[in-house]
Protein backbone atom coordinates (compact mmCIF):
# COMPACT_ATOMS: atom_id res chain seq x y z
CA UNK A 1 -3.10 4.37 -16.66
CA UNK A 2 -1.02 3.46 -19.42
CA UNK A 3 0.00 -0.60 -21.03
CA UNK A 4 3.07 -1.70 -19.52
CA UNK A 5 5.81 -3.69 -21.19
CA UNK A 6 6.53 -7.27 -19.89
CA UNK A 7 9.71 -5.87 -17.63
CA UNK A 8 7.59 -3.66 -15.18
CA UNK A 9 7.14 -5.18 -12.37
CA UNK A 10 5.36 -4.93 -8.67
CA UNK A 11 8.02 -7.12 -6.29
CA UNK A 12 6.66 -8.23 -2.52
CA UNK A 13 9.14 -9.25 -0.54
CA UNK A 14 8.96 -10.59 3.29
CA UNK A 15 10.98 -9.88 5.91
CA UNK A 16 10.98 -10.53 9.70
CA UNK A 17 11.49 -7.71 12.38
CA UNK A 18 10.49 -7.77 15.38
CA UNK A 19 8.37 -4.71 16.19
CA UNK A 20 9.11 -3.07 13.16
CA UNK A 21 6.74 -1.45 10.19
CA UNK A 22 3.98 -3.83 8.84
CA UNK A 23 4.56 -3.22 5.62
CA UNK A 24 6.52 -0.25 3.65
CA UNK A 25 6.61 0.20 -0.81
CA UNK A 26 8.81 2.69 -2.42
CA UNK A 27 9.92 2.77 -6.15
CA UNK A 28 12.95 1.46 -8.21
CA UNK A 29 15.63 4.12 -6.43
CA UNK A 30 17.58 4.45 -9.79
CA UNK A 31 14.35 5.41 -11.70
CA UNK A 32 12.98 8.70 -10.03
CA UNK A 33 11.10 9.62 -12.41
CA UNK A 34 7.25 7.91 -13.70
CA UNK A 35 7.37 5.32 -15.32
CA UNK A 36 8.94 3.33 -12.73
CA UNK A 37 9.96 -0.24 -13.49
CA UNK A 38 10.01 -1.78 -10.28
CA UNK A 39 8.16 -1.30 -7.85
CA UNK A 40 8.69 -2.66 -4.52
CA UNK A 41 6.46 -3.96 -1.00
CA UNK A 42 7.95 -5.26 1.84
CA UNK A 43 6.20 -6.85 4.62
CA UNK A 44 6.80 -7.59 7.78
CA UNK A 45 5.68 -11.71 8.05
CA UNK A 46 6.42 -10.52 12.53
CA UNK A 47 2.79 -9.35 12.34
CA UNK A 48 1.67 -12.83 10.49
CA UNK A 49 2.99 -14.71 13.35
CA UNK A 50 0.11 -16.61 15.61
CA UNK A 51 1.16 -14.02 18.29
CA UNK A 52 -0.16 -10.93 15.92
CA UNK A 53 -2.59 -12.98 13.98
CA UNK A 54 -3.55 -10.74 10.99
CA UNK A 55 -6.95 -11.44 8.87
CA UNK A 56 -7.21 -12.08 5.20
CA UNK A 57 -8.95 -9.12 4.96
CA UNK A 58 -6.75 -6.70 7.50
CA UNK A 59 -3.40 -8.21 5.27
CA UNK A 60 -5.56 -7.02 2.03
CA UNK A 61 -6.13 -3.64 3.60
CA UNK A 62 -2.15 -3.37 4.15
CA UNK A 63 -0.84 -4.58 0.94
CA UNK A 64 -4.30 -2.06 -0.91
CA UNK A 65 -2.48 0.87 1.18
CA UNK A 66 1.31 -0.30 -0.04
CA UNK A 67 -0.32 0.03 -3.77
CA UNK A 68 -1.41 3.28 -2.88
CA UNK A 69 1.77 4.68 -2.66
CA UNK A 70 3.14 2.83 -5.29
CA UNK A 71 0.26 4.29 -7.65
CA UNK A 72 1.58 8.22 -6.21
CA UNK A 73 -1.14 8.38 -3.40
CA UNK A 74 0.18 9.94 -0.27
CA UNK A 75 -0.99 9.39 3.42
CA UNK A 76 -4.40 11.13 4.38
CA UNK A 77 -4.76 12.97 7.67
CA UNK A 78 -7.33 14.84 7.24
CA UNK A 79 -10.39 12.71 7.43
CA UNK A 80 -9.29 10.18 9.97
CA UNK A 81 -8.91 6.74 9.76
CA UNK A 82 -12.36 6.27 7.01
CA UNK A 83 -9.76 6.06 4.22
CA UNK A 84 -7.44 3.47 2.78
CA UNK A 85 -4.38 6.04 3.06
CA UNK A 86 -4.64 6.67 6.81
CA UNK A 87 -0.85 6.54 7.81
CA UNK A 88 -1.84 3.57 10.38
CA UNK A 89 -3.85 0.33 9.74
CA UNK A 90 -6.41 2.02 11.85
CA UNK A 91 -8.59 2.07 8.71
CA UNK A 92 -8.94 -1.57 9.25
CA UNK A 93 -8.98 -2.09 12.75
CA UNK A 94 -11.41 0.91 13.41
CA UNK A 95 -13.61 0.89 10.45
CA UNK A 96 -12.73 -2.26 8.52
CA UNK A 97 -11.82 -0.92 5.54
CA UNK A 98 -9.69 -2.85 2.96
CA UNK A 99 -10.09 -2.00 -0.22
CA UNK A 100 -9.79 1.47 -1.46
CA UNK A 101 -12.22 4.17 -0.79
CA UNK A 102 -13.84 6.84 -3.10
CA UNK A 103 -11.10 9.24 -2.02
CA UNK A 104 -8.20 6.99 -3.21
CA UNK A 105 -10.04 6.40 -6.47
CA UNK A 106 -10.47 9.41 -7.49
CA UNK A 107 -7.17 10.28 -5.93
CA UNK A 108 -5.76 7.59 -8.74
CA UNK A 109 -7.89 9.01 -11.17
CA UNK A 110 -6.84 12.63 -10.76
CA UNK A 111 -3.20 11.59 -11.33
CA UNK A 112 -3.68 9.37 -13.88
CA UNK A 113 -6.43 11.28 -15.68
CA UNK A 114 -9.86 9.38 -15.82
């Protein structure tokens, strides 16, 4: 990890589609290369209507995976849905995980050096 200067930023913005993803990140388009200086998370405030009630903890879980892939962490397959990167919030509903896992950690620190 490195300081950042007072202009980097993580933005969350909410949106409303019906159906559509949870929640989605990506970088500043215009700044493909690290260090980024926006970053961006979009929600989906359909699934926090009374109809798809979502808990504290399962919304934590979401916007923990959204980080993720801000921090460079892709989706895992290959261990099912026992990790924080599962491509589906199966890692919540299934095995209420919402926080990152030992895999995404070391994951960070493998990028990052650590």
């Amino acid at each position: 990890f490195y300081e950042v200067s007072s202009g980097e930023k993580i933005i969350v913005n909410a949106y409303y589609e019906e159906y559509g993803a949870l929640a989605y990140a990506y970088a500043d388009p215009s700044l493909y290369a690290y260090p980024y200086e926006y970053a961006y998370i979009h929600v989906n405030t359909y699934y926090l209507d009374v109809a798809y009630y979502l808990s504290y903890e399962h919304f934590q879980g979401v916007l923990a995976h959204e980080i993720g892939h801000i921090l460079g962490l892709a989706h895992e397959t290959e261990y099912g849905p026992i990790v924080l990167m599962w491509p589906t919030d199966e890692f919540y509903i299934e095995c209420g995980i919402y926080e990152p896992t030992l895999d995404e950690i070391y994951g960070v620190m493998d990028l990052y050096g650590g």
